[in-house]
N, C-alpha and C. Protein backbone atom coordinates (compact mmCIF):
# COMPACT_ATOMS: atom_id res chain seq x y z
N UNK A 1 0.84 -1.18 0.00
CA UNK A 1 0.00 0.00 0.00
C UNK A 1 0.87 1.23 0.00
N UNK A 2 0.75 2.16 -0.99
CA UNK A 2 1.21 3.55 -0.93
C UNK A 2 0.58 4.25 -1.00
N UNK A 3 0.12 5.28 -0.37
CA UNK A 3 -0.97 6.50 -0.10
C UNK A 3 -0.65 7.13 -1.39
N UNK A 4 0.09 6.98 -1.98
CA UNK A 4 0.46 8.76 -3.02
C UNK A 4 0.20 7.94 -4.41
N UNK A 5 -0.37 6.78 -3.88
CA UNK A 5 -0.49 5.75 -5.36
C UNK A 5 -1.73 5.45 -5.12
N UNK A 6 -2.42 5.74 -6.74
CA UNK A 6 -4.20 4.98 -6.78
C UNK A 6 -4.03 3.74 -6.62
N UNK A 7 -5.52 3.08 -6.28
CA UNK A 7 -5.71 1.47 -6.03
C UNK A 7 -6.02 1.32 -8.01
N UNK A 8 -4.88 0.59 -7.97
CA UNK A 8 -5.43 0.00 -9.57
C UNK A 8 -6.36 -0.92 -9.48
N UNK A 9 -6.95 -1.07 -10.71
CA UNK A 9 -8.30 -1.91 -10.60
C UNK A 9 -7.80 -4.00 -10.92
N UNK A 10 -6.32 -3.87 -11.64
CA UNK A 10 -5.58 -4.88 -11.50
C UNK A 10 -5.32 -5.61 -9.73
N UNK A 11 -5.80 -5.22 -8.74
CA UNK A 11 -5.30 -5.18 -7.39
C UNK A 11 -6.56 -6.25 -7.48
N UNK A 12 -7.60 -6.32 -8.12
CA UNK A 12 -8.52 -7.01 -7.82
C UNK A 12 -8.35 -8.74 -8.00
N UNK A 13 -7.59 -9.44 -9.23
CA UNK A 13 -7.19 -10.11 -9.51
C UNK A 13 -6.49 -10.55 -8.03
N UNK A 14 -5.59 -9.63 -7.56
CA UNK A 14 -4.42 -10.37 -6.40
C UNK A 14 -5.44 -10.49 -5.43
N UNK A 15 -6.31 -9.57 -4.78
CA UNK A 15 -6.93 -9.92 -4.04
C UNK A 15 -7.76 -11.04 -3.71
N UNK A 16 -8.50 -11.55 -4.88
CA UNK A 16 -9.02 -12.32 -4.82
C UNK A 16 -8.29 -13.54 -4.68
N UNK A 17 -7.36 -13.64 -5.26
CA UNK A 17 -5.72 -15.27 -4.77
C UNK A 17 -5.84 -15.02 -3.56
N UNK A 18 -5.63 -13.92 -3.04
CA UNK A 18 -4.95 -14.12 -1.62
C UNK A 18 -5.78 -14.24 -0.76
N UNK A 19 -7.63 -13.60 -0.54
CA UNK A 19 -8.47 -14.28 -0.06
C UNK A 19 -8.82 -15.43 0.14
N UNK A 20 -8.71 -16.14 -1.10
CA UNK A 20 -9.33 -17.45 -1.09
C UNK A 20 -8.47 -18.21 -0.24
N UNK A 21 -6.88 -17.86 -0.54
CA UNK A 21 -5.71 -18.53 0.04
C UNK A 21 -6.24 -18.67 1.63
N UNK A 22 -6.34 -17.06 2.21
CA UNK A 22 -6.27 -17.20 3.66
C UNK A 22 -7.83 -17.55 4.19
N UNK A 23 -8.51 -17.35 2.94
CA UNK A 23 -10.10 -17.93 3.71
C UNK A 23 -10.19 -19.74 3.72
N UNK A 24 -9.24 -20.73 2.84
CA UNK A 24 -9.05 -21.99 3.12
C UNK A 24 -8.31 -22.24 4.36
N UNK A 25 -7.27 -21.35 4.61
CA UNK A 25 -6.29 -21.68 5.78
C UNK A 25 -7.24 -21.29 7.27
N UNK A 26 -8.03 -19.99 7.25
CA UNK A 26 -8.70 -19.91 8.57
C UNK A 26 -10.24 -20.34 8.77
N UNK A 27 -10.51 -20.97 7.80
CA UNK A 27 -12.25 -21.12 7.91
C UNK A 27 -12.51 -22.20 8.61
N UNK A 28 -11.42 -22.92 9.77
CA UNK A 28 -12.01 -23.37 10.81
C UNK A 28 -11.24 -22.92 12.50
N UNK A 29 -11.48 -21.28 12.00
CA UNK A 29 -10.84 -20.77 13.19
C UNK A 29 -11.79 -20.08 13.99
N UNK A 30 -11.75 -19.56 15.82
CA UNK A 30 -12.44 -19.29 16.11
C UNK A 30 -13.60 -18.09 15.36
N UNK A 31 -14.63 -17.54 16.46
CA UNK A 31 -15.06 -16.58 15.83
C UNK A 31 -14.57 -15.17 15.54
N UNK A 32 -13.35 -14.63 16.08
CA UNK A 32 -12.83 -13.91 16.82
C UNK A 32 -11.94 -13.19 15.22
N UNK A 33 -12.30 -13.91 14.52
CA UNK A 33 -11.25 -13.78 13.17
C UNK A 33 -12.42 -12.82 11.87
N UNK A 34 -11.66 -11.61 11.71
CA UNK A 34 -12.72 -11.00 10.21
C UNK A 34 -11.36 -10.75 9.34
N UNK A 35 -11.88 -10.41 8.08
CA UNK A 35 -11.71 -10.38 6.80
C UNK A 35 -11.79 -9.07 6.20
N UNK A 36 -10.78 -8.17 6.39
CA UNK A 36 -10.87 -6.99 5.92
C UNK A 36 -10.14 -6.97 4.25
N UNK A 37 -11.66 -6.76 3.33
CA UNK A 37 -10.41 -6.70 2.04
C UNK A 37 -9.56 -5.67 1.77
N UNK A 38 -9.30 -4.82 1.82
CA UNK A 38 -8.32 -3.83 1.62
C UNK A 38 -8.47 -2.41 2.44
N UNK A 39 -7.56 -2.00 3.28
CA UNK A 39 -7.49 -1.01 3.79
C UNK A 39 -7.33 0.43 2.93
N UNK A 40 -8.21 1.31 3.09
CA UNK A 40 -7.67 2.86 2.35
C UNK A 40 -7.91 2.53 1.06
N UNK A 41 -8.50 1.95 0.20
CA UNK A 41 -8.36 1.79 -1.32
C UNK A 41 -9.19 3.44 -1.76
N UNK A 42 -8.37 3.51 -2.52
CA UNK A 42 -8.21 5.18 -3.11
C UNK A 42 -8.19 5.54 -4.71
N UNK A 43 -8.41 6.09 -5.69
CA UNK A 43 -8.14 6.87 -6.63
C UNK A 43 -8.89 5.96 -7.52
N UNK A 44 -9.81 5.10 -7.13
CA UNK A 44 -9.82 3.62 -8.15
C UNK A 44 -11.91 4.23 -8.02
N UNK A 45 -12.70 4.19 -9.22
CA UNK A 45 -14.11 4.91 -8.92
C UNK A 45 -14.59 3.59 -7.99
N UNK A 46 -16.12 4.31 -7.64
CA UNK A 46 -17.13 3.82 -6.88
C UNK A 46 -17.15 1.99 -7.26
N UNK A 47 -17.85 2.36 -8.59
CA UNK A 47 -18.00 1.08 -9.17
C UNK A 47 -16.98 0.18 -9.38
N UNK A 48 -16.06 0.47 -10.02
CA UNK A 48 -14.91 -0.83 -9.64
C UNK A 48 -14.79 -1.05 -8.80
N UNK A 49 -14.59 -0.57 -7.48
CA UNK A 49 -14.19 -0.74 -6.17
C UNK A 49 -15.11 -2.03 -5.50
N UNK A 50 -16.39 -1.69 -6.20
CA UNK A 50 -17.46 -2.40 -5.23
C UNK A 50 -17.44 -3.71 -6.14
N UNK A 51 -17.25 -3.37 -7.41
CA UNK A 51 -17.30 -5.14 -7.84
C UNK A 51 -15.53 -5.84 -8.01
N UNK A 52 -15.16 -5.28 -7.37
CA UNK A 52 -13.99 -5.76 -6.52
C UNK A 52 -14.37 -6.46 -5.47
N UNK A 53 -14.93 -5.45 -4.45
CA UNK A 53 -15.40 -6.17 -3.40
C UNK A 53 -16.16 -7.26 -3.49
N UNK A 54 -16.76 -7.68 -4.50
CA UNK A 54 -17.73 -8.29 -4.60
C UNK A 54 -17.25 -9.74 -5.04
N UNK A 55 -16.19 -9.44 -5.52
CA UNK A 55 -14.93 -10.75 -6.70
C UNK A 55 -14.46 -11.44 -4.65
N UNK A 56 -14.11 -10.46 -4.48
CA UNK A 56 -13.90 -11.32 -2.94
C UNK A 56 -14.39 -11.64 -2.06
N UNK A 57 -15.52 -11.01 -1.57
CA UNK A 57 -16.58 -12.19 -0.87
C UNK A 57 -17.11 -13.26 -1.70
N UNK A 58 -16.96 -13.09 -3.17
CA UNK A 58 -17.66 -14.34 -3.59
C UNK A 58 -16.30 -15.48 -3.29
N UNK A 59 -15.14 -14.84 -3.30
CA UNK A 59 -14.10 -16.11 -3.17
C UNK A 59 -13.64 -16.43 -1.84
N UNK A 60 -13.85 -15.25 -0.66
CA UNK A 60 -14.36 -15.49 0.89
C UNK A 60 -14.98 -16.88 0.79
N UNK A 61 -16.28 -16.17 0.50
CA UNK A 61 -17.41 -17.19 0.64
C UNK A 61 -17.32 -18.84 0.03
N UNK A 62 -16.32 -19.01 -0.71
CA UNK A 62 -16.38 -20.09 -1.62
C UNK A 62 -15.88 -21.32 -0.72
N UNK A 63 -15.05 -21.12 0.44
CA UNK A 63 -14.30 -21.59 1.64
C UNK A 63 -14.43 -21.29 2.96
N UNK A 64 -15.44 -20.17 3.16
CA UNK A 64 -15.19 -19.79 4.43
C UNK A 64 -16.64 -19.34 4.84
N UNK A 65 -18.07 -19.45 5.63
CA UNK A 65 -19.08 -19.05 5.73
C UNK A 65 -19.37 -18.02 6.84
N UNK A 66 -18.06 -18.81 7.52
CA UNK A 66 -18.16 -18.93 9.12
C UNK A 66 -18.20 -17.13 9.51
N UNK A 67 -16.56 -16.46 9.27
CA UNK A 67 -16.08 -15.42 9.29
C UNK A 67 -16.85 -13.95 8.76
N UNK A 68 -17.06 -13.05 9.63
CA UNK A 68 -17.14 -11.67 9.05
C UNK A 68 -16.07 -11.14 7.94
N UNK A 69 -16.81 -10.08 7.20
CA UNK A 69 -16.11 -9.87 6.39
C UNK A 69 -16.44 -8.19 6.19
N UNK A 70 -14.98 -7.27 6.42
CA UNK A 70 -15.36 -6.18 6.73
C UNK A 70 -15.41 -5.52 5.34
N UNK A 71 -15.93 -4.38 5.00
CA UNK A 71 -15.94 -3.74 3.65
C UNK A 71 -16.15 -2.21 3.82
N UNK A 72 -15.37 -1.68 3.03
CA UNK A 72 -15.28 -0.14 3.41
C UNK A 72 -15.35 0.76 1.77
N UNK A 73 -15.40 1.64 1.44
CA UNK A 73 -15.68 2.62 0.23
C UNK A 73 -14.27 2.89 0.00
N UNK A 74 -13.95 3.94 -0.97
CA UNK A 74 -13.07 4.60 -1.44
C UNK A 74 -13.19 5.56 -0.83
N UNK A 75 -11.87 6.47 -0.93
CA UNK A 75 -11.40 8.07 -0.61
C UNK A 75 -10.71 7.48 0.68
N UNK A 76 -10.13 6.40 0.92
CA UNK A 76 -9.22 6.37 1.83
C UNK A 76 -10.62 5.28 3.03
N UNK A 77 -10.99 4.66 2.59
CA UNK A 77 -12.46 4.18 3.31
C UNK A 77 -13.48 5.15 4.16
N UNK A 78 -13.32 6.34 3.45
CA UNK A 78 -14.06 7.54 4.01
C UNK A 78 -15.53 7.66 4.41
N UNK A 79 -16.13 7.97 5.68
CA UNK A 79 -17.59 8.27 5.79
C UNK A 79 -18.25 8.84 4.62
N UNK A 80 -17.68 9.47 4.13
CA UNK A 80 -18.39 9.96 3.06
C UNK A 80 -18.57 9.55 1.56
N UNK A 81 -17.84 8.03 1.73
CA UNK A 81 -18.54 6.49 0.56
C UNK A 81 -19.10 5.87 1.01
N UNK A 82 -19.69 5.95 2.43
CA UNK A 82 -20.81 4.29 2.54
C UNK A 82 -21.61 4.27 1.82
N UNK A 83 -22.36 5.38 1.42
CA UNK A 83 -23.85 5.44 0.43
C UNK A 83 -23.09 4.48 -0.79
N UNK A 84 -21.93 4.98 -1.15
CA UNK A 84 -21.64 4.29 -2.64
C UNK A 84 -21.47 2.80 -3.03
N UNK A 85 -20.92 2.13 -1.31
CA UNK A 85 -20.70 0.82 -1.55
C UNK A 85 -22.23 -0.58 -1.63
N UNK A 86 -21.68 -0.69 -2.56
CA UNK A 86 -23.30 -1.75 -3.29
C UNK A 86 -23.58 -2.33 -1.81
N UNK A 87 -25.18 -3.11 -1.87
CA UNK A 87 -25.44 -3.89 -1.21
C UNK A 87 -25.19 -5.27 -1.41
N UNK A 88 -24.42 -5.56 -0.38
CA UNK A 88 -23.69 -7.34 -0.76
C UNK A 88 -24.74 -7.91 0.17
N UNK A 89 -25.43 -9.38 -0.74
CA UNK A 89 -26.24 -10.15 -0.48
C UNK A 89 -25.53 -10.90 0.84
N UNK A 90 -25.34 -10.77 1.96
CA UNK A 90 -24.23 -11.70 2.75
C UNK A 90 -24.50 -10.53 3.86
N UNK A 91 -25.30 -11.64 5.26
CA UNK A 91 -25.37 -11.25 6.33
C UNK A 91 -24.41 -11.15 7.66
N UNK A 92 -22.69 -11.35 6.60
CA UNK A 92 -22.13 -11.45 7.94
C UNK A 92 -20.68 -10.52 7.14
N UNK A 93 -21.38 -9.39 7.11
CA UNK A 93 -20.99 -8.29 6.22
C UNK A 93 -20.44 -6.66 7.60
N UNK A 94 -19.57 -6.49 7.34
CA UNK A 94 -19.03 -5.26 8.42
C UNK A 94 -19.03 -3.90 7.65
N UNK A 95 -19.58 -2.46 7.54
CA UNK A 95 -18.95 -1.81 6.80
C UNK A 95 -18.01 -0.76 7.70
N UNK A 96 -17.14 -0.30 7.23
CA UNK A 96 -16.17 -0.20 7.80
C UNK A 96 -15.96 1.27 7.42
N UNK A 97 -15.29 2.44 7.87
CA UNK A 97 -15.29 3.87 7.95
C UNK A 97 -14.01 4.47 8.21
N UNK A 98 -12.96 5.69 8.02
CA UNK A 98 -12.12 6.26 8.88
C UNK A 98 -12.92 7.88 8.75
N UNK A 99 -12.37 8.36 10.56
CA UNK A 99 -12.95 9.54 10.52
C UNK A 99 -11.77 10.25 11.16
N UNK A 100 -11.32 11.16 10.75
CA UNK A 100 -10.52 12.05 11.28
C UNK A 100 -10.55 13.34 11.02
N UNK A 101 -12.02 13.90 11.21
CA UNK A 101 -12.22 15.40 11.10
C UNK A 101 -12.24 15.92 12.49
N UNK A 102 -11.76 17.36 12.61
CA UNK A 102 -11.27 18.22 11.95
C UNK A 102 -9.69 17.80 11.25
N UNK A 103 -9.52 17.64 10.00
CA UNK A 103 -8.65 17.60 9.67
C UNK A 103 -6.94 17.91 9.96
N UNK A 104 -7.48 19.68 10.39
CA UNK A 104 -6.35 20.23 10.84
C UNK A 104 -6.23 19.92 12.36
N UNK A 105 -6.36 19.47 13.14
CA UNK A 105 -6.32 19.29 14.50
C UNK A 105 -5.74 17.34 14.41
N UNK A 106 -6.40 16.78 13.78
CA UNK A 106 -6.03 15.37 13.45
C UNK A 106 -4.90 15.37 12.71
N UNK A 107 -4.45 15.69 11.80
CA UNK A 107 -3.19 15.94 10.96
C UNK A 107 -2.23 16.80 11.11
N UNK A 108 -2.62 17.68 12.27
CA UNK A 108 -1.57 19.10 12.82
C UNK A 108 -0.05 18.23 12.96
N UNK A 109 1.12 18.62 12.23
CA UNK A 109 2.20 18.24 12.46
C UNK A 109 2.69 17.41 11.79
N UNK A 110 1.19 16.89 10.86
CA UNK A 110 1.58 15.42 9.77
C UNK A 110 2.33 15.85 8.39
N UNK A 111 3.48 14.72 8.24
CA UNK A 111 4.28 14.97 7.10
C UNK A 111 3.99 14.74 5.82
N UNK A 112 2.72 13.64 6.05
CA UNK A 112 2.36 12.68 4.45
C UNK A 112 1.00 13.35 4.11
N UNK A 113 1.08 14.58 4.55
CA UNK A 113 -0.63 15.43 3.87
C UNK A 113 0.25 16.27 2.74
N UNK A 114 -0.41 16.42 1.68
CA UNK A 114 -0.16 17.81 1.14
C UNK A 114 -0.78 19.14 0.78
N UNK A 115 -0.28 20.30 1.36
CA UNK A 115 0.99 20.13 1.61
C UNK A 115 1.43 19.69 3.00
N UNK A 116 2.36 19.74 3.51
CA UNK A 116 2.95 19.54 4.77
C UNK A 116 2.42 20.51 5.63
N UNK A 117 1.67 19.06 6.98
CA UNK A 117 1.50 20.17 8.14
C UNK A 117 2.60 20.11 9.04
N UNK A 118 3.52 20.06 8.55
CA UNK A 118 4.72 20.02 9.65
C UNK A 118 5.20 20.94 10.71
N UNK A 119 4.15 22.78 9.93
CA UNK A 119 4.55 23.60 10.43
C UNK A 119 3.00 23.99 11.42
N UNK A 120 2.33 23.05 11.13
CA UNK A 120 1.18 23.52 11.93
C UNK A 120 0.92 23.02 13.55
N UNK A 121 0.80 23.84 14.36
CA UNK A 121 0.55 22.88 15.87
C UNK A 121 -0.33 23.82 16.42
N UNK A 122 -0.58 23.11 17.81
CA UNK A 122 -1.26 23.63 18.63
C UNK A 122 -3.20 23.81 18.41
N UNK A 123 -3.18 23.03 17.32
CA UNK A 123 -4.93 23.83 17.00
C UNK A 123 -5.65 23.21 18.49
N UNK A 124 -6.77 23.90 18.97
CA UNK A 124 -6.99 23.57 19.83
C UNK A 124 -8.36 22.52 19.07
N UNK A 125 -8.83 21.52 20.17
CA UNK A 125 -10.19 20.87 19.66
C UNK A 125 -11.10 20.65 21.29
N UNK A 126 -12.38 21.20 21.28
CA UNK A 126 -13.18 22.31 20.05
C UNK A 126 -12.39 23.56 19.86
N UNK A 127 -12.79 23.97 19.14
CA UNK A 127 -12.11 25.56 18.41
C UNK A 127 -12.30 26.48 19.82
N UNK A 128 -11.14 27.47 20.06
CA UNK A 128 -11.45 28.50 21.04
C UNK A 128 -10.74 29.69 20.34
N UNK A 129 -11.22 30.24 20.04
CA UNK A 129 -10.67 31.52 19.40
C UNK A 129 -9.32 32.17 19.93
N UNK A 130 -9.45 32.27 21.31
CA UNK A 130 -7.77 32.53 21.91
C UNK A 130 -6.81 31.51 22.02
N UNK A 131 -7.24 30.53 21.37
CA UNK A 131 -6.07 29.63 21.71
C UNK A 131 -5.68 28.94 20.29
N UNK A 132 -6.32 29.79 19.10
CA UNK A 132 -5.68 29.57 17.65
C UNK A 132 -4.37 29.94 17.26
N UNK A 133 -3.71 29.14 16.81
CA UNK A 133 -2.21 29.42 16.68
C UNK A 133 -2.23 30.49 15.22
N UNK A 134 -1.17 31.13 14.94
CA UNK A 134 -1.29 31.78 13.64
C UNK A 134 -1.23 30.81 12.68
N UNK A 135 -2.15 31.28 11.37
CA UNK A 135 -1.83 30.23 10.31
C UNK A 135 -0.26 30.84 9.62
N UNK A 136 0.45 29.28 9.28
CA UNK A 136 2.13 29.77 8.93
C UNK A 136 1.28 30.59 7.90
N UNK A 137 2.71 30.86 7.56
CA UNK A 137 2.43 32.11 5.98
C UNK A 137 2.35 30.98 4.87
N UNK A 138 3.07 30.17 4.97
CA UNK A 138 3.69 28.80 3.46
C UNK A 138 2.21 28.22 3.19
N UNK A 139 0.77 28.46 4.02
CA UNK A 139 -0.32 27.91 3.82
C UNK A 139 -1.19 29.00 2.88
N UNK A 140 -0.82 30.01 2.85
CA UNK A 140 -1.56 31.25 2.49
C UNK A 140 -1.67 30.25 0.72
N UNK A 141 -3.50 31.08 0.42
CA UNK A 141 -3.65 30.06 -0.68
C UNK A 141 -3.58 29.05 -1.13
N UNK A 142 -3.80 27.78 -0.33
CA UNK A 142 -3.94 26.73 -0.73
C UNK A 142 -5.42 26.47 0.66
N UNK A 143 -5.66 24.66 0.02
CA UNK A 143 -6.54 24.44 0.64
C UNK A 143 -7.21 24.37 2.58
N UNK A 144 -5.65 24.63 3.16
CA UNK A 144 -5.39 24.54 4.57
C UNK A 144 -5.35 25.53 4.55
N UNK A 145 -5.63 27.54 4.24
CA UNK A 145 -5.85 28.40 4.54
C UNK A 145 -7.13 28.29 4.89
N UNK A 146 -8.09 27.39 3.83
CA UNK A 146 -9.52 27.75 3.88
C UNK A 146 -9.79 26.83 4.99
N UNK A 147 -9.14 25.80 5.44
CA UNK A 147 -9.83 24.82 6.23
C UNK A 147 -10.04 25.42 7.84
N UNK A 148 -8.35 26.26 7.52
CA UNK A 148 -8.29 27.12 9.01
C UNK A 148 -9.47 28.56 9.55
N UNK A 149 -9.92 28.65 7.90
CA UNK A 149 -10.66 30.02 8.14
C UNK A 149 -12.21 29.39 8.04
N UNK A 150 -12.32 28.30 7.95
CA UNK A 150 -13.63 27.47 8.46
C UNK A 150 -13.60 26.85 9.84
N UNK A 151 -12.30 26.65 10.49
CA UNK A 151 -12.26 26.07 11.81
C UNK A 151 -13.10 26.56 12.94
N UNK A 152 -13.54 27.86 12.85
CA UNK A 152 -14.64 28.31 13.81
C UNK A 152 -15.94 26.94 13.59
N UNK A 153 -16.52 26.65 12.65
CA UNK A 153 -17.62 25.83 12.20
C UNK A 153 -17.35 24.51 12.05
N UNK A 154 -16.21 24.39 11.75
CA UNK A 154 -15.95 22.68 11.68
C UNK A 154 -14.64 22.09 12.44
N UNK A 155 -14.57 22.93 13.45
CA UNK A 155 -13.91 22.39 14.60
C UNK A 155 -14.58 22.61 16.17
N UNK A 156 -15.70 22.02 15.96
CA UNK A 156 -16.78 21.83 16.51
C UNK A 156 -17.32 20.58 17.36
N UNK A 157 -17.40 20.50 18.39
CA UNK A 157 -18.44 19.16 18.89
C UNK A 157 -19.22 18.95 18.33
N UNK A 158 -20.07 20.00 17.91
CA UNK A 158 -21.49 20.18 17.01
C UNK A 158 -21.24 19.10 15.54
N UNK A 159 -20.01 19.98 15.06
CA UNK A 159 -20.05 19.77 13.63
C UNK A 159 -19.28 18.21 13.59
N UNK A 160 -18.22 17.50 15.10
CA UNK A 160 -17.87 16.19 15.13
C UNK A 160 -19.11 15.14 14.94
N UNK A 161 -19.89 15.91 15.62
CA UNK A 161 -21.21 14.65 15.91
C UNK A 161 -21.97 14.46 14.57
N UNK A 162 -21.94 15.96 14.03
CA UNK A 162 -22.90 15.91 12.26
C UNK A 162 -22.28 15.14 11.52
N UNK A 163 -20.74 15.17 11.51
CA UNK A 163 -20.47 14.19 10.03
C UNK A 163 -19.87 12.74 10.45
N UNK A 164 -20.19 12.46 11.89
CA UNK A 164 -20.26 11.05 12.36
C UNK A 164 -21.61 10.63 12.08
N UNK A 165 -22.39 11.43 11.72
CA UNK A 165 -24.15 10.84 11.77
C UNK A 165 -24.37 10.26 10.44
N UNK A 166 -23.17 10.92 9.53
CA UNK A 166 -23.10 10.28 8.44
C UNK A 166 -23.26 8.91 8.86
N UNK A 167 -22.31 8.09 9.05
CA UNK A 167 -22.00 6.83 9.40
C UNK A 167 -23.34 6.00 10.18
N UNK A 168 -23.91 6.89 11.01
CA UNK A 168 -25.03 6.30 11.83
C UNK A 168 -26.22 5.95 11.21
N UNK A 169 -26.65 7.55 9.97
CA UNK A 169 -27.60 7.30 9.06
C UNK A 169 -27.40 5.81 8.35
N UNK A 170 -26.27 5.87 7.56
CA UNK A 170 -26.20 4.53 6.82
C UNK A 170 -26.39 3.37 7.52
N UNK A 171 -25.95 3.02 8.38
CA UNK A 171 -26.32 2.59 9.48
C UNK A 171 -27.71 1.91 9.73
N UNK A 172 -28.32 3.15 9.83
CA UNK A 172 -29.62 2.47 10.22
C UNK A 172 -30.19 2.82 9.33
N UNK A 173 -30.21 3.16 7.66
CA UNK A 173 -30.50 2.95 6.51
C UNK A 173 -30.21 1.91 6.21
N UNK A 174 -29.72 0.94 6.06
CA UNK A 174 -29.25 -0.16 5.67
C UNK A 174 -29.73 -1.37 6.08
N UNK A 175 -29.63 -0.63 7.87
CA UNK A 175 -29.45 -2.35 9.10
C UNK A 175 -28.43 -2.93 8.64
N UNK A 176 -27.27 -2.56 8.82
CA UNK A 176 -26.32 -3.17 8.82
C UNK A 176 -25.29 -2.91 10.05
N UNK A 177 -24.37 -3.29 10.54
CA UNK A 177 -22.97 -2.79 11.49
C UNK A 177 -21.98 -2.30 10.99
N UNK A 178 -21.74 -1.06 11.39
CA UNK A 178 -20.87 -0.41 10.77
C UNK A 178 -19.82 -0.05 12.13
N UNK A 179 -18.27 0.13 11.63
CA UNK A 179 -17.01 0.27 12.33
C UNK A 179 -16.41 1.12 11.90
N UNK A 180 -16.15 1.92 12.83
CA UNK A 180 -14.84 2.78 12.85
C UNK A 180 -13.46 2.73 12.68
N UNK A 181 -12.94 1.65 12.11
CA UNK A 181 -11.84 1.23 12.09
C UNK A 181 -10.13 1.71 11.46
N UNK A 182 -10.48 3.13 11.47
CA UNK A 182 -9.77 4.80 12.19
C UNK A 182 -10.22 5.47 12.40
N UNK A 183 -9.33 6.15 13.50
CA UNK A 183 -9.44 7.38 14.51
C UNK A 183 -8.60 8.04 15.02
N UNK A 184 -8.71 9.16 15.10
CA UNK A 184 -7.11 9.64 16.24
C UNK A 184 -6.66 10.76 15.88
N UNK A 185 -5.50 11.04 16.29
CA UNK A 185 -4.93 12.42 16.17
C UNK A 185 -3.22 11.78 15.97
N UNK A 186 -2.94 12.91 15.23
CA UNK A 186 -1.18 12.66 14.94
C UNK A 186 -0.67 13.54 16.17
C-alpha cells in the first residue's frame, strides 16, 4: 500500500488469490477472526471498487461461511462512501469507515498530507478563538488556509457529531454494522 499511489483496478485479480488462500487456511478458526479486504483503497471509482469487493466475498465465501467480512468505500475508506458501496447479499458483512475530522487538529504536524502540516501545531479541539495558533504564511492560498478560516464551524463538537451521523444514518439505513476502524490524532 502507498498513499500517493491509486488502487489499480488490477489489485482485484491479487486480491481475490490471496483471499481465497487465507479464507481456506482460517475457515475453521475461532469466531474472533474477520476479513478486511483492503485497507484505504483510493483513486480507483465507486463502481470498480465495489465489484472488486464483490470478486472477494464471492471467493471469501467459496471456503469460508463462518467469518465476518469487513468492507469499506473509497477516498481512503471515508464516511463519506458508505452510500456508494453496493449492497452485498451476505449477512455477515461489516462496513467499515475512517474519521478524522477536523482535519487540521487530526493531521496538525503530519508529514504525508499535502501540503505539509509540519509547520502547523497547537490547534486547539473544540475551536477556542484565543487559543488559535497563527496560520504559517507557506499555507496562504492553498486548501489549509480555507480549512483554518472554516475552523470556527468545523472544529466543533457540534459539527464532530454531524459528520459522524453520516456513518449512523447509513447505518440504520441499511441495518447493517458499521465500524470505525480509524481514529485519532497525529
Amino acid at each position: 500500500f502507498d498513499p500517493l499511489v491509486d488502487t489499480q483496478p488490477a489489485v482485484g485479480d491479487i486480491l481475490v488469490k490471496v483471499w481465497a488462500q487465507l479464507a481456506m487456511h482460517y475457515k475453521d478458526r475461532g469466531p474472533f477472526l474477520l476479513y478486511e479486504i483492503l485497507n484505504e483503497p483510493h483513486g480507483i471509482s465507486d463502481v470498480i471498487w465495489g465489484s472488486i469487493q464483490q470478486s472477494v466475498i464471492d471467493a471469501i465465501r467459496a471456503h469460508d461461511q463462518q467469518h465476518y467480512i469487513v468492507v469499506g468505500g473509497t477516498n481512503y475508506n471515508s464516511y463519506t462512501t458508505l452510500d456508494d458501496i453496493p449492497v452485498y447479499d451476505d449477512d455477515k458483512i461489516i462496513y467499515t469507515f475512517h474519521f478524522y475530522d477536523p482535519l487540521l487538529f487530526t493531521h496538525q504536524g503530519a508529514s504525508w498530507v499535502s501540503p505539509s502540516l509540519v509547520p502547523l501545531a497547537n490547534m486547539p479541539f473544540p475551536y477556542r478563538p484565543s487559543s488559535m495558533p497563527p496560520l504559517p504564511s507557506g499555507f496562504q492560498g492553498t486548501w489549509i488556509q480555507s480549512a483554518y478560516n472554516n475552523y470556527a464551524q468545523d472544529g466543533t463538537l457540534t459539527r464532530v457529531m454531524q459528520l459522524q451521523d453520516v456513518a449512523i444514518s447509513f447505518k440504520t439505513a441499511r441495518n447493517v454494522p458499521v465500524f470505525c476502524g480509524e481514529i485519532g490524532v497525529h
